[in-house]
Protein backbone atom coordinates (compact mmCIF):
# COMPACT_ATOMS: atom_id res chain seq x y z
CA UNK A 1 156.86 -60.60 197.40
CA UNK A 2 153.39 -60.02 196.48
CA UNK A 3 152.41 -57.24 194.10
CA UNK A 4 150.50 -55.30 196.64
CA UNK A 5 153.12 -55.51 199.41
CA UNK A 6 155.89 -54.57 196.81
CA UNK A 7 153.83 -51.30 195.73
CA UNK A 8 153.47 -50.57 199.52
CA UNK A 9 157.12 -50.84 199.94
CA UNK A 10 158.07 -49.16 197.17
CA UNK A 11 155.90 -46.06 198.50
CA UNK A 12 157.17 -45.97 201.93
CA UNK A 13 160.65 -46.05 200.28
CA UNK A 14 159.98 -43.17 198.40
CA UNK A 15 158.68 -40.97 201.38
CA UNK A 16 161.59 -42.13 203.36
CA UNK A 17 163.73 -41.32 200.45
CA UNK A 18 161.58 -37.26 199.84
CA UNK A 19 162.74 -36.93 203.59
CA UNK A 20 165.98 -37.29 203.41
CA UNK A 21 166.94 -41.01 205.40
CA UNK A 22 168.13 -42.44 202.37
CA UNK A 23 170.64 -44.20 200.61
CA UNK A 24 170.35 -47.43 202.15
CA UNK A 25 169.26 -49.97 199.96
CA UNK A 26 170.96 -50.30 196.25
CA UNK A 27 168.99 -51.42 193.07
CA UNK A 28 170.51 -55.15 192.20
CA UNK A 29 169.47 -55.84 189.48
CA UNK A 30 171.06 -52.57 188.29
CA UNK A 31 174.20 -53.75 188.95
CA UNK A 32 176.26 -55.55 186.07
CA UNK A 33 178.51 -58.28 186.96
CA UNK A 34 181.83 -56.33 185.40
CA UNK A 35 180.97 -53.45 188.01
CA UNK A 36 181.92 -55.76 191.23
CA UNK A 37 185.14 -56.46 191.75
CA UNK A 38 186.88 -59.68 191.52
CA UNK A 39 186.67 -60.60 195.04
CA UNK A 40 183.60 -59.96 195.22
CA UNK A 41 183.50 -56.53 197.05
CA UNK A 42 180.31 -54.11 196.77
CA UNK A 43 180.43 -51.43 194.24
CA UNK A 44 182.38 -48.35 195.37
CA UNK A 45 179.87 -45.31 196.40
CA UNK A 46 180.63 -42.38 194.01
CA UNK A 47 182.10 -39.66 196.08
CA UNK A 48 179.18 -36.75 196.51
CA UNK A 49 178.43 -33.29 195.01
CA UNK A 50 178.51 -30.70 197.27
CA UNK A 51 175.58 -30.05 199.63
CA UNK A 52 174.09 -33.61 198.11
CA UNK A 53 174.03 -37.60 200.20
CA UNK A 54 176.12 -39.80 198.32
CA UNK A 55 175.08 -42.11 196.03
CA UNK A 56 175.33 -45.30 195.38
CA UNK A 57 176.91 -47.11 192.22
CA UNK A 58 174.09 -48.16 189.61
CA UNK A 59 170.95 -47.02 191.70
CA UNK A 60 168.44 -44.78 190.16
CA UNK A 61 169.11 -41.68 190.81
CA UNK A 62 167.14 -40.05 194.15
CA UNK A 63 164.29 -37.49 193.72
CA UNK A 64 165.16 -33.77 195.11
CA UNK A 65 163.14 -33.86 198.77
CA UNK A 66 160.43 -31.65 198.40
CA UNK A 67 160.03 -28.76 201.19
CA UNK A 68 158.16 -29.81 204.15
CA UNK A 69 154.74 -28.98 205.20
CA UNK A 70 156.18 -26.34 207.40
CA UNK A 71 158.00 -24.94 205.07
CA UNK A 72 155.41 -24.87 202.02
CA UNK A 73 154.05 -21.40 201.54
CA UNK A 74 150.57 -21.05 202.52
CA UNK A 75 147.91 -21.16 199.60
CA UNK A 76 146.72 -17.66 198.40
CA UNK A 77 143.23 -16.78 199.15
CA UNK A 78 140.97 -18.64 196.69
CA UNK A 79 139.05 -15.76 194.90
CA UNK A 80 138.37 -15.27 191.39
CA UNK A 81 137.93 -11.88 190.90
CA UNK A 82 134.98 -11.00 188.11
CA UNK A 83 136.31 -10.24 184.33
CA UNK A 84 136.93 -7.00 182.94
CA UNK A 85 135.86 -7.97 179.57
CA UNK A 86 132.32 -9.34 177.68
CA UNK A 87 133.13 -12.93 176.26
CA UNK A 88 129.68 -13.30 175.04
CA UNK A 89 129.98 -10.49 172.54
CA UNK A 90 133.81 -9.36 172.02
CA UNK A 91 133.80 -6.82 169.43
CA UNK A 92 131.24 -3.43 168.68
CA UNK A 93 129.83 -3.38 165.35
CA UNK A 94 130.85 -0.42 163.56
CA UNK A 95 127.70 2.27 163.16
CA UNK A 96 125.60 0.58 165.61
CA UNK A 97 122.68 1.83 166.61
CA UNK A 98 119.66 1.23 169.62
CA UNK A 99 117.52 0.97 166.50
CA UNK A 100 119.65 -2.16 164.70
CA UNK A 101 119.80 -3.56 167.49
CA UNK A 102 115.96 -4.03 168.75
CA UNK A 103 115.44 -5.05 164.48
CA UNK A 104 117.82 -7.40 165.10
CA UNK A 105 116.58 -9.28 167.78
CA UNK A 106 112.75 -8.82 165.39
CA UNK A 107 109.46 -8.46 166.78
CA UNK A 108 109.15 -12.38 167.24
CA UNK A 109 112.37 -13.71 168.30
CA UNK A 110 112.53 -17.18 169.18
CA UNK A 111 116.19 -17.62 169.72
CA UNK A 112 115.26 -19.65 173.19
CA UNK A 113 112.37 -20.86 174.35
CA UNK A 114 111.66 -17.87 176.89
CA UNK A 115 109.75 -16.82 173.72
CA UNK A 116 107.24 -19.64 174.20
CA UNK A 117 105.27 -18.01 177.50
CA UNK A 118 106.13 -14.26 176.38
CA UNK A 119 103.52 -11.45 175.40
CA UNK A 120 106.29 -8.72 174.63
CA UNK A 121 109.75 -8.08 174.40
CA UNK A 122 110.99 -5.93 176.22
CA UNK A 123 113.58 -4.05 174.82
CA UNK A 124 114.78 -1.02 177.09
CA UNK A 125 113.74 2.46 178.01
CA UNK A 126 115.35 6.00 178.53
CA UNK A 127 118.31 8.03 176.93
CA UNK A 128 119.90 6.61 174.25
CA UNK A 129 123.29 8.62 175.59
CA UNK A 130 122.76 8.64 179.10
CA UNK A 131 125.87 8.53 181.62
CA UNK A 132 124.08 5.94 183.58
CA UNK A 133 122.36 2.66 182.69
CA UNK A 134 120.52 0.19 185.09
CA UNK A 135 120.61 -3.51 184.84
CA UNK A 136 118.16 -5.78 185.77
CA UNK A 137 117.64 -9.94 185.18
CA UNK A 138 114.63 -10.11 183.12
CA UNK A 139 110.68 -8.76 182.81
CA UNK A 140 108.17 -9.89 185.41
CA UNK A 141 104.41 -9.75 184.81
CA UNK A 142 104.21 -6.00 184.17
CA UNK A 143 106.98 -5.73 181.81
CA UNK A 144 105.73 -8.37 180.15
CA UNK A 145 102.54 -6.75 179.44
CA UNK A 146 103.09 -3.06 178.92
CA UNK A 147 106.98 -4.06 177.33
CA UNK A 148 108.53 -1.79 179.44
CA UNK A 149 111.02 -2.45 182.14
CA UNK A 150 110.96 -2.44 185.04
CA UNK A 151 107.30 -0.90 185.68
CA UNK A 152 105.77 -3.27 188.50
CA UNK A 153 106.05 -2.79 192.35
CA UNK A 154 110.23 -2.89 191.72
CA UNK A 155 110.08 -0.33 188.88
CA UNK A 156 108.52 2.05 191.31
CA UNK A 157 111.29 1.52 193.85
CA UNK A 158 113.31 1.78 191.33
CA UNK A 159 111.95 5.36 189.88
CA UNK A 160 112.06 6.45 193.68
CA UNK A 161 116.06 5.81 193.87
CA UNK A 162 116.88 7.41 190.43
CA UNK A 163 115.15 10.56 191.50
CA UNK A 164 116.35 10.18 194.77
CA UNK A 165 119.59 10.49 192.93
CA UNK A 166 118.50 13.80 191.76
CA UNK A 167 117.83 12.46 188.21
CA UNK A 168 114.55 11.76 186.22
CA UNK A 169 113.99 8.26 185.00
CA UNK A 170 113.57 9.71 181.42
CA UNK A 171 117.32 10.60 182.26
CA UNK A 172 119.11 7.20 182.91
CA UNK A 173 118.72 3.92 180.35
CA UNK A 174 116.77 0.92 181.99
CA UNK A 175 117.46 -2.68 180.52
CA UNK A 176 117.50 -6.17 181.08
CA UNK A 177 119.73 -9.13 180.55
CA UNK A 178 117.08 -11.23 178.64
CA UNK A 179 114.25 -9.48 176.96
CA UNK A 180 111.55 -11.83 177.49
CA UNK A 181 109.45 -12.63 180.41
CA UNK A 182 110.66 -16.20 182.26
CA UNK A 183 108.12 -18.35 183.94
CA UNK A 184 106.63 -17.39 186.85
CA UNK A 185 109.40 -14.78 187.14
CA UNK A 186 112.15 -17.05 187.91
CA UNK A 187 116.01 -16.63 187.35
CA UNK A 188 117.01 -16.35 183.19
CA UNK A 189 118.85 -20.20 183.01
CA UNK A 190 122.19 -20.47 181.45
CA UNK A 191 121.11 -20.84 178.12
CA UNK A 192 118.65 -18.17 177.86
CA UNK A 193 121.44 -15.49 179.08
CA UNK A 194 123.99 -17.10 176.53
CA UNK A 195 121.65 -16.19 173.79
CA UNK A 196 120.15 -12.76 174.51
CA UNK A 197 122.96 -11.22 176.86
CA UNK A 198 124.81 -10.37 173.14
CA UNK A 199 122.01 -7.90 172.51
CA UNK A 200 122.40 -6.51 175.98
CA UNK A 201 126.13 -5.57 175.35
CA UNK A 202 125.56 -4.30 172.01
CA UNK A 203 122.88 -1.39 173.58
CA UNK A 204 125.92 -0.62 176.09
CA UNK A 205 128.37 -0.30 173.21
CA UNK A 206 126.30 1.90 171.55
CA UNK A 207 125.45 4.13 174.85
CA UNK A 208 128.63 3.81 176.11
CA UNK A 209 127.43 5.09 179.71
CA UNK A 210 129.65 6.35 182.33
CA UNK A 211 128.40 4.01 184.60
CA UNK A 212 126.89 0.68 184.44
CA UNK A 213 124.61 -0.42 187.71
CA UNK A 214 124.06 -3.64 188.25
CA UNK A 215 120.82 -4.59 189.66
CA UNK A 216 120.46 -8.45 191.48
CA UNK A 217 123.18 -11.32 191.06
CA UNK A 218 121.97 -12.05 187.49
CA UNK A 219 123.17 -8.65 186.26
CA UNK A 220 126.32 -8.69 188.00
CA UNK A 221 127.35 -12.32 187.33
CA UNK A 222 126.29 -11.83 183.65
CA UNK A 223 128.38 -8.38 183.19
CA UNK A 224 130.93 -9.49 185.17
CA UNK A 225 131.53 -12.89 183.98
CA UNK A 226 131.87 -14.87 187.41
CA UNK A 227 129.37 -17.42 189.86
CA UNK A 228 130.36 -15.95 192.27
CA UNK A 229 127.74 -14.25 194.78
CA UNK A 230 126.64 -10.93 194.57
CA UNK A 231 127.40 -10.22 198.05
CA UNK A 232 131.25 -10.47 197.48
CA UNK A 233 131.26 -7.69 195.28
CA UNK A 234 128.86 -5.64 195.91
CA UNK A 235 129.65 -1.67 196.09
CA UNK A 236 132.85 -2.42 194.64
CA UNK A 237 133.70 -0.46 191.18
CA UNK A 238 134.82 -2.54 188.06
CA UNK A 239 136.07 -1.16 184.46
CA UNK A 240 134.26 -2.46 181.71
CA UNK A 241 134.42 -1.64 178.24
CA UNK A 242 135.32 2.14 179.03
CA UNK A 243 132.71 2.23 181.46
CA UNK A 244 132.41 2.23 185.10
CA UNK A 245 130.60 -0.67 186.83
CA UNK A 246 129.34 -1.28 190.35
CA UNK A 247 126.46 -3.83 191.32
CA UNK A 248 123.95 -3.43 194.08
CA UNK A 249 120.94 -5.26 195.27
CA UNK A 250 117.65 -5.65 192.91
CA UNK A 251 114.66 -3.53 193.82
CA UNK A 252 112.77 -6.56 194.18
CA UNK A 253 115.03 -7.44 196.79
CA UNK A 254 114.25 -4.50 198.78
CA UNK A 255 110.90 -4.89 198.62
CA UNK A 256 110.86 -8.51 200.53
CA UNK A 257 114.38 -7.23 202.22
CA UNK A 258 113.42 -3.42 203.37
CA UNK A 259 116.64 -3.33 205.87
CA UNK A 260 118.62 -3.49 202.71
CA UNK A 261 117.67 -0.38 201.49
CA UNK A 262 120.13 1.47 203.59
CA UNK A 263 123.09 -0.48 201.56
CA UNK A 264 121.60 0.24 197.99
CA UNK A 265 121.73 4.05 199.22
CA UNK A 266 125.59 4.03 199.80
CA UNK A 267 125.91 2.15 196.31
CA UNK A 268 123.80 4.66 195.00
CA UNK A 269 125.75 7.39 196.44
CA UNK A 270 128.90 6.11 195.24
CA UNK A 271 127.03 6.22 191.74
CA UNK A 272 126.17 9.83 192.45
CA UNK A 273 130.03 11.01 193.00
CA UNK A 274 131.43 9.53 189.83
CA UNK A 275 128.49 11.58 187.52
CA UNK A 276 128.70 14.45 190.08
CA UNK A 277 124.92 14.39 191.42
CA UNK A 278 123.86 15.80 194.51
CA UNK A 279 120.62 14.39 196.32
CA UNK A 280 117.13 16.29 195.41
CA UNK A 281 115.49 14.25 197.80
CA UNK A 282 115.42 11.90 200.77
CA UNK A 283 116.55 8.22 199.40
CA UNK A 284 112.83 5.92 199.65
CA UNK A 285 112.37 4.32 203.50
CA UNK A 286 109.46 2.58 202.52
C-alpha cells in the first residue's frame, strides 16, 4: 500500500476508532512470536475494565472517544472585554506634577515624526484637580495653532456640553492622546500613540479625576487597551486607575453625525450622576 492510501486509512481508522466501532483490526507487527500459542491460535483478548471495549493483546492502546458534536458545549461569546489597567505606562512617578510632565515631553519633542508637520504642542487645558477630564485623539488645525485643545468647530460643541452639564470649561481638564497635530487631521497611527500616550497617563495620575470621558474610538481604545469598536462599549462605565471611565462619541462626530447628539446626552448624563451635577441648561440641538 501506497503512502497516501495508508495515511488515508490510517485516518478513517482513527475516526472510526474516536466513535466507538472499534477493536477490529490488531497491530501485527506488534505481536511477538512467543505471544501465539503453539498451535497457532490468535492472542487471547485481555478481559476489559469496567465501562471500557476490550482490547486486544499487543495493539496500541485506543484513544478515549472524544464527546460528540452534540454533546460539545457551545463556544462562549467571543468578546474581549477592554483592560482595566495602562500597559503603556504601569507605575506613577512619585511627586509628579502637570508641570514635569509638559518639561518632560520639552518644547521641541521629536519622539515621532508627528513633530515633523506640527506648529505647537498641545499640552492640555483646565483644572489641574478637576473630578472630570475629557479625552480626545489628537489637535486639528486650531489646536495646532493657538496650542490649545480642542478650540475649533468641535471644541465649541464641546464647551456647549460641559456647560450643558452645569460646569464651566475652566472647571473640567481637556487633553489629548498625542500632543501634536497629525496630517490633515487623520487618526494618531500605532506608533505615534505608543510614544506619547505615556505622557497622557502620567497627567491622569497626577489629576487623578473622578471620571475619565472618553471622546472618539481613539480615546477609548487607547485608555482602554482593546481594537475593539467604540460602539460596543459605549455608555458603559470602566474602573481605571481609581478612576471612573465611560467613552462616548467625539464632538467632531456630532458635527457630521447631528442625530447622535441625543446618545452623547445620556452618556453625559450618566457623567453628571456620578459627580452629582444637575443640568443648568438645555444639552446643544444644533
Amino acid at each position: 500500500m501506497d503512502q497516501n492510501k495508508r495515511s488515508r486509512a490510517e485516518a478513517w481508522l482513527r475516526y472510526a476508532d474516536d466513535l466507538g466501532l472499534g477493536p477490529y483490526y490488531r497491530d501485527r507487527a506488534a505481536l511477538q512470536p512467543a505471544e501465539q500459542s503453539s498451535s497457532g491460535a490468535p492472542p487471547e483478548i485481555s478481559a476489559p475494565a469496567p465501562n471500557s471495549s476490550p482490547t486486544l493483546a499487543g495493539a496500541a492502546p485506543r484513544r478515549a472517544p472524544e464527546p460528540s458534536r452534540a454533546q460539545r458545549p457551545a463556544p462562549a461569546p467571543v468578546f474581549i472585554p477592554p483592560a482595566t489597567g495602562a500597559s503603556l505606562f504601569e507605575e506613577r512617578i512619585e511627586g509628579d506634577t502637570l508641570d514635569r510632565v509638559r518639561a518632560d515631553i520639552g518644547p521641541n519633542c521629536t519622539r515621532c515624526k508627528l513633530h515633523k508637520a506640527r506648529t505647537n504642542i498641545v499640552f492640555g487645558v483646565g483644572n489641574p484637580k478637576a473630578h472630570l477630564v475629557f479625552v480626545g485623539e489628537g489637535p486639528g488645525r486650531d489646536e495646532d495653532e493657538q496650542g490649545e485643545p480642542f478650540v475649533g468647530r468641535a471644541g465649541k460643541l464641546l464647551t456647549q456640553m460641559i456647560e450643558a452639564m452645569g460646569l464651566r470649561r475652566q472647571d473640567v481638564y481637556i487633553c489629548n492622546v498625542v500632543k501634536c497635530r497629525p496630517p490633515e487631521n487623520r487618526l494618531p497611527e500605532k506608533d505615534e500613540i505608543a510614544t506619547c500616550s505615556p505622557f497622557l497617563l502620567r497627567q491622569l495620575g497626577v489629576i487623578q479625576p473622578k471620571v475619565i470621558c472618553c471622546l472618539g474610538s481613539c480615546s477609548a481604545q487607547t485608555m482602554l487597551n482593546t481594537n475593539q469598536g467604540i460602539s460596543r462599549f459605549r455608555g458603559e462605565w470602566f474602573d481605571y486607575r481609581g478612576s471612573k471611565l465611560i467613552a462616548t462619541y467625539h464632538p467632531a462626530y456630532l458635527l457630521r453625525n447631528p442625530a447622535a447628539k441625543g446618545e452623547v446626552w445620556k452618556d453625559l448624563q450618566k457623567v453628571m450622576a456620578v459627580l452629582g451635577l444637575e443640568p443648568k441648561r438645555k444639552p446643544p440641538s444644533t
